[in-house]
Protein backbone atom coordinates (compact mmCIF):
# COMPACT_ATOMS: atom_id res chain seq x y z
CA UNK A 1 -26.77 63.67 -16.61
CA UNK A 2 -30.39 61.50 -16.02
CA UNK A 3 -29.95 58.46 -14.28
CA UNK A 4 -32.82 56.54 -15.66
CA UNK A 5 -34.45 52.95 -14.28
CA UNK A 6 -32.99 51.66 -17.30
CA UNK A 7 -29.10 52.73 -16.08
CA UNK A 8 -29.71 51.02 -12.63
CA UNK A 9 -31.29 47.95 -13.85
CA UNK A 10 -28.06 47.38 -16.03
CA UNK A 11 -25.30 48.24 -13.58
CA UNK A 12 -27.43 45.79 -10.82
CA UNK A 13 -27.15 43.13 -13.73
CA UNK A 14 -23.48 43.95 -14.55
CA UNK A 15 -22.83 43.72 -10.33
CA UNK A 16 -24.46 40.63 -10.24
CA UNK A 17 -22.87 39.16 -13.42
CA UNK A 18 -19.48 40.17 -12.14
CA UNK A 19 -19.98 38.37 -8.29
CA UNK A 20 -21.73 35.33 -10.61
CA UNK A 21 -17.81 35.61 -12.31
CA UNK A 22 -15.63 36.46 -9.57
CA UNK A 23 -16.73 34.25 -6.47
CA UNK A 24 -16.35 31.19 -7.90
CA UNK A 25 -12.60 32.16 -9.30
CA UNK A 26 -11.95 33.92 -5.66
CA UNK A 27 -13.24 30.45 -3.74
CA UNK A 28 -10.52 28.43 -5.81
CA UNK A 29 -7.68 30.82 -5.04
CA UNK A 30 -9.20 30.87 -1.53
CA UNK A 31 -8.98 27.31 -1.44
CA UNK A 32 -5.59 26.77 -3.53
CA UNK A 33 -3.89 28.88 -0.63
CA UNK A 34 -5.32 26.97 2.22
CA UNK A 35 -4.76 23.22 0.76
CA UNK A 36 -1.18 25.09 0.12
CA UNK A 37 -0.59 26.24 3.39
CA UNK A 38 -1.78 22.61 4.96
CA UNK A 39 0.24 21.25 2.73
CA UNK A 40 3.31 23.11 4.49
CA UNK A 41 1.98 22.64 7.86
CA UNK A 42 2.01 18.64 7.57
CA UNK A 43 5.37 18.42 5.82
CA UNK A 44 7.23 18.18 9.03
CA UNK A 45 4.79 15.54 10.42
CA UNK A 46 5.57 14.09 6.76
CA UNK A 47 9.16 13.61 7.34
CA UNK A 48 8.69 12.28 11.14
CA UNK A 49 6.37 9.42 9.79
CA UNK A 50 8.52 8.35 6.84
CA UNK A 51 11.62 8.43 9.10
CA UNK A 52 9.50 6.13 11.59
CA UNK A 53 8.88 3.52 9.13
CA UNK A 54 12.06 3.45 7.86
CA UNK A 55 13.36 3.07 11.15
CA UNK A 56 10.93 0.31 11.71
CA UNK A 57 11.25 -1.56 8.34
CA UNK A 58 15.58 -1.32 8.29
CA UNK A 59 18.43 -2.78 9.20
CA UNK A 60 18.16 -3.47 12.85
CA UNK A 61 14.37 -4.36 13.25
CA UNK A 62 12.44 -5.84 10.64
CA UNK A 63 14.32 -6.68 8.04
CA UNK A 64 17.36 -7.97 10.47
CA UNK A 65 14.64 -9.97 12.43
CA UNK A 66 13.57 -12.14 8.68
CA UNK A 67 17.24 -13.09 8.96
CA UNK A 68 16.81 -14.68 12.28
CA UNK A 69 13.70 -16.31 11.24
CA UNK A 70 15.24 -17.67 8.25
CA UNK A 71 18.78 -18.82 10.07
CA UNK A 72 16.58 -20.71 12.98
CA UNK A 73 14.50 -22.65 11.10
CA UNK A 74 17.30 -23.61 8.54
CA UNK A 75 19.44 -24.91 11.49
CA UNK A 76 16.64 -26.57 12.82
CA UNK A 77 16.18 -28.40 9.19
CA UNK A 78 19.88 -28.91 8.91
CA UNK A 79 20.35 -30.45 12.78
CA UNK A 80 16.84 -32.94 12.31
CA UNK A 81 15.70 -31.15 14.95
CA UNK A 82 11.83 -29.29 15.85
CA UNK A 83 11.86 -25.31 16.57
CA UNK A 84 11.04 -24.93 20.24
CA UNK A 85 7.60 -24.34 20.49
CA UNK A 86 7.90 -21.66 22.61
CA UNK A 87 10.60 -19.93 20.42
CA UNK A 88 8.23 -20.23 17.04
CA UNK A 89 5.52 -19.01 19.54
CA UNK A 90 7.90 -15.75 20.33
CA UNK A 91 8.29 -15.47 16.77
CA UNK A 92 4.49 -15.45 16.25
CA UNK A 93 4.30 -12.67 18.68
CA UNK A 94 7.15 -10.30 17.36
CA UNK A 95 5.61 -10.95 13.79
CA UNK A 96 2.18 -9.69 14.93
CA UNK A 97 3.63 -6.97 17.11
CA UNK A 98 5.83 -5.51 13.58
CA UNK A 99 2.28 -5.93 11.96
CA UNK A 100 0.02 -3.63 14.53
CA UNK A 101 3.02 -1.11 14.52
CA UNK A 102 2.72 -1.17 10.49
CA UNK A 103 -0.97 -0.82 10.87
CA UNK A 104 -0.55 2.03 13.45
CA UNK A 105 1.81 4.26 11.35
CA UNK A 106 -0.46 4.13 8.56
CA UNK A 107 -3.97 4.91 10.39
CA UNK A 108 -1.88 7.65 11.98
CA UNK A 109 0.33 8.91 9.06
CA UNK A 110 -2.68 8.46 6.42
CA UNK A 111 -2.92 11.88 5.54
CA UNK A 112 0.91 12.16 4.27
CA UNK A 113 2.01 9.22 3.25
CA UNK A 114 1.70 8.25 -0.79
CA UNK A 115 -0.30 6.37 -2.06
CA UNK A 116 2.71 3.94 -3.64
CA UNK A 117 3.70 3.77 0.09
CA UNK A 118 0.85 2.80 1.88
CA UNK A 119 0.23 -0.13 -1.32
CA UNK A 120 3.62 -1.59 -0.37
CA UNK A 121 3.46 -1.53 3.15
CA UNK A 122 0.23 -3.06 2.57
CA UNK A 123 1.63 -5.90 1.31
CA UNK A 124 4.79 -6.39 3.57
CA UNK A 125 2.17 -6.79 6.34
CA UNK A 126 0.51 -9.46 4.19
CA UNK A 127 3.47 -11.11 4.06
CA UNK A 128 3.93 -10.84 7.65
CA UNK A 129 0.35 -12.40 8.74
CA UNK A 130 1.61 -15.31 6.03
CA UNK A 131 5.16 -15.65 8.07
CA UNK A 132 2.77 -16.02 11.15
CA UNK A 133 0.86 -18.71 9.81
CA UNK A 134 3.78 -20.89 8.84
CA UNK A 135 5.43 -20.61 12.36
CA UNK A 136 2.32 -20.84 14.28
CA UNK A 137 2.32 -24.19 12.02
CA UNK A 138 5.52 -25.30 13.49
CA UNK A 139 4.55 -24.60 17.24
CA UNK A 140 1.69 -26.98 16.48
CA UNK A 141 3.53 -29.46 15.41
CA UNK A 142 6.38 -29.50 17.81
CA UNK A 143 8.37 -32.00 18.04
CA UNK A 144 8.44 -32.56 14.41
CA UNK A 145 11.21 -30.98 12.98
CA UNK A 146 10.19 -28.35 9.78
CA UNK A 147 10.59 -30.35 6.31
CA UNK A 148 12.68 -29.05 3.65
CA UNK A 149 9.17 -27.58 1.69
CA UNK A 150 8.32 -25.66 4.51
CA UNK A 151 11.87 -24.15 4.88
CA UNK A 152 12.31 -23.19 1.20
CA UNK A 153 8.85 -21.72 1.86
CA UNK A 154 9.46 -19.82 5.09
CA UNK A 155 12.80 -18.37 2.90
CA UNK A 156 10.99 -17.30 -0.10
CA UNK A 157 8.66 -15.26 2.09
CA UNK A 158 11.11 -14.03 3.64
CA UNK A 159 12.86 -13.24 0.51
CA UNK A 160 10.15 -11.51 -1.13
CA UNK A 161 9.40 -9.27 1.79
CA UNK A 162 13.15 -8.05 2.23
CA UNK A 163 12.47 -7.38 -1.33
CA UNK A 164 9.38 -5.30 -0.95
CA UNK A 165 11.17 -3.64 2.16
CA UNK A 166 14.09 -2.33 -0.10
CA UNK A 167 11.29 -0.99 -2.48
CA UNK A 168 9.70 1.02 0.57
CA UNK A 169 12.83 2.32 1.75
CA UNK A 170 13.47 3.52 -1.72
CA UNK A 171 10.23 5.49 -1.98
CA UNK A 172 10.79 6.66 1.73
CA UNK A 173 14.16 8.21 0.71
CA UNK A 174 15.90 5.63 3.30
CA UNK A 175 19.37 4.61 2.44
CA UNK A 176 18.90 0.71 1.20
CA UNK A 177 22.21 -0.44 1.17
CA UNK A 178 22.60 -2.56 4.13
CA UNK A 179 19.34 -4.33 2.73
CA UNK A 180 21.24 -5.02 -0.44
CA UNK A 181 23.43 -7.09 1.60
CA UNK A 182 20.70 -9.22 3.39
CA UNK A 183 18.71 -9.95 0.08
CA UNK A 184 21.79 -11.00 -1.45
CA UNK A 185 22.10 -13.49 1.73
CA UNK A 186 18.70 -14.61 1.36
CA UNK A 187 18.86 -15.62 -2.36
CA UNK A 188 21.87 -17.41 -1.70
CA UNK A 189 20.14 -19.12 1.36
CA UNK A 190 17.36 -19.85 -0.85
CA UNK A 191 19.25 -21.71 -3.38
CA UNK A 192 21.00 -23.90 -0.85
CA UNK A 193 17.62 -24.77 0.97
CA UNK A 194 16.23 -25.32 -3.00
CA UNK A 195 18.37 -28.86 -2.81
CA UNK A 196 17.06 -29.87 0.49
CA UNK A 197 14.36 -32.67 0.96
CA UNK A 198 11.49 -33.84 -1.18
CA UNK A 199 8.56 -31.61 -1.81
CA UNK A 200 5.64 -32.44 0.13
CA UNK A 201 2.33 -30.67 0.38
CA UNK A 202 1.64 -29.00 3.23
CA UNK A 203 -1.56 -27.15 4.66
CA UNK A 204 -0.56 -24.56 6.98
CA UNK A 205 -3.93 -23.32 7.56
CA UNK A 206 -7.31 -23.07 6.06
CA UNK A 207 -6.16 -20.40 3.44
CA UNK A 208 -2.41 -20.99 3.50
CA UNK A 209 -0.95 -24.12 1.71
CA UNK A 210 2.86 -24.88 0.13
């Protein structure tokens, strides 16, 4: 049989036409496989970061330390009496120190942590900075004891970040129970300090008034 010009200018079309077809299919398989494979390499490092902050939001560190907060300034309201300056100025530092760690873990864990995760620790360190504010507001003003606004206050932010720490713990697979417990605490805290002194408006700073 002839091979004519004709014959090889069709099969070079039909090659070309089937690399124009198959590259494109092989470079997503190619690629499926690799994001696959990464995927398996960074699900240990996956587990260590969502263990870490769990650790660091649980029972025992942050959420045990709101507690503290919360029963300190509520015996200072109850007794008349200011918070030490230079215990409200501790409790500026230990607030910022649980904020950089929060900050750390997520530059560092970016890559495997959810998106629903990184949103609400997001906002438990806004709540933190705000927790900052309001006892950086009572070293200033030392020796004035805290008034009953600024206690319900401090307790409702403490409240609502307990609460966003049980969410978190939830979506890191964390066991919440104990955190049940200290919410339930809180609310009841919060009602009691709900009956306590008159409401008076209070700037705590620039961007930060109750």
């Amino acid at each position: 049989m002839v091979v004519t010009f004709d014959d090889i200018t069709l099969a070079f079309i039909g090659a070309v036409i089937g690399l124009v077809v198959t590259l494109p299919v092989t470079y997503l398989v190619v690629d499926r496989i690799v994001e696959r494979n990464a995927k398996k390499e960074l699900e240990p490092v996956g587990r260590v970061a969502r263990d870490r902050l769990a650790t660091k939001l649980g029972v025992g560190f942050l959420t045990t330390f709101l507690i503290t907060l919360v029963i300190d300034v509520t015996r200072s309201f109850d007794k008349g009496q200011p918070l030490e300056k230079e215990l409200a100025e501790s409790y500026v530092a230990r607030l910022k120190s649980f904020q950089s760690d929060l900050e750390l873990m997520l530059g560092v864990y970016n890559r495997v942590l959810s998106v629903e995760v990184e949103h609400l620790t997001g906002k438990v360190i806004s709540e933190l900075e705000h927790l900052q504010e309001d006892f950086q507001f009572l070293a200033d003003r030392y020796p004035k004891p805290p008034s009953g606004t600024h206690v319900r206050h401090i307790e409702s932010v403490a409240l609502e970040t307990v609460r966003l720490t049980k969410q978190l713990l939830e979506l890191l697979g964390a066991d919440e129970v104990q955190i049940d417990a200290l919410e339930k605490w809180l609310v009841d805290s919060y009602r009691k300090a709900a009956t306590k002194g008159k409401d008076v408006r209070i700037e705590v700073s620039g961007s930060h008034t109750v």
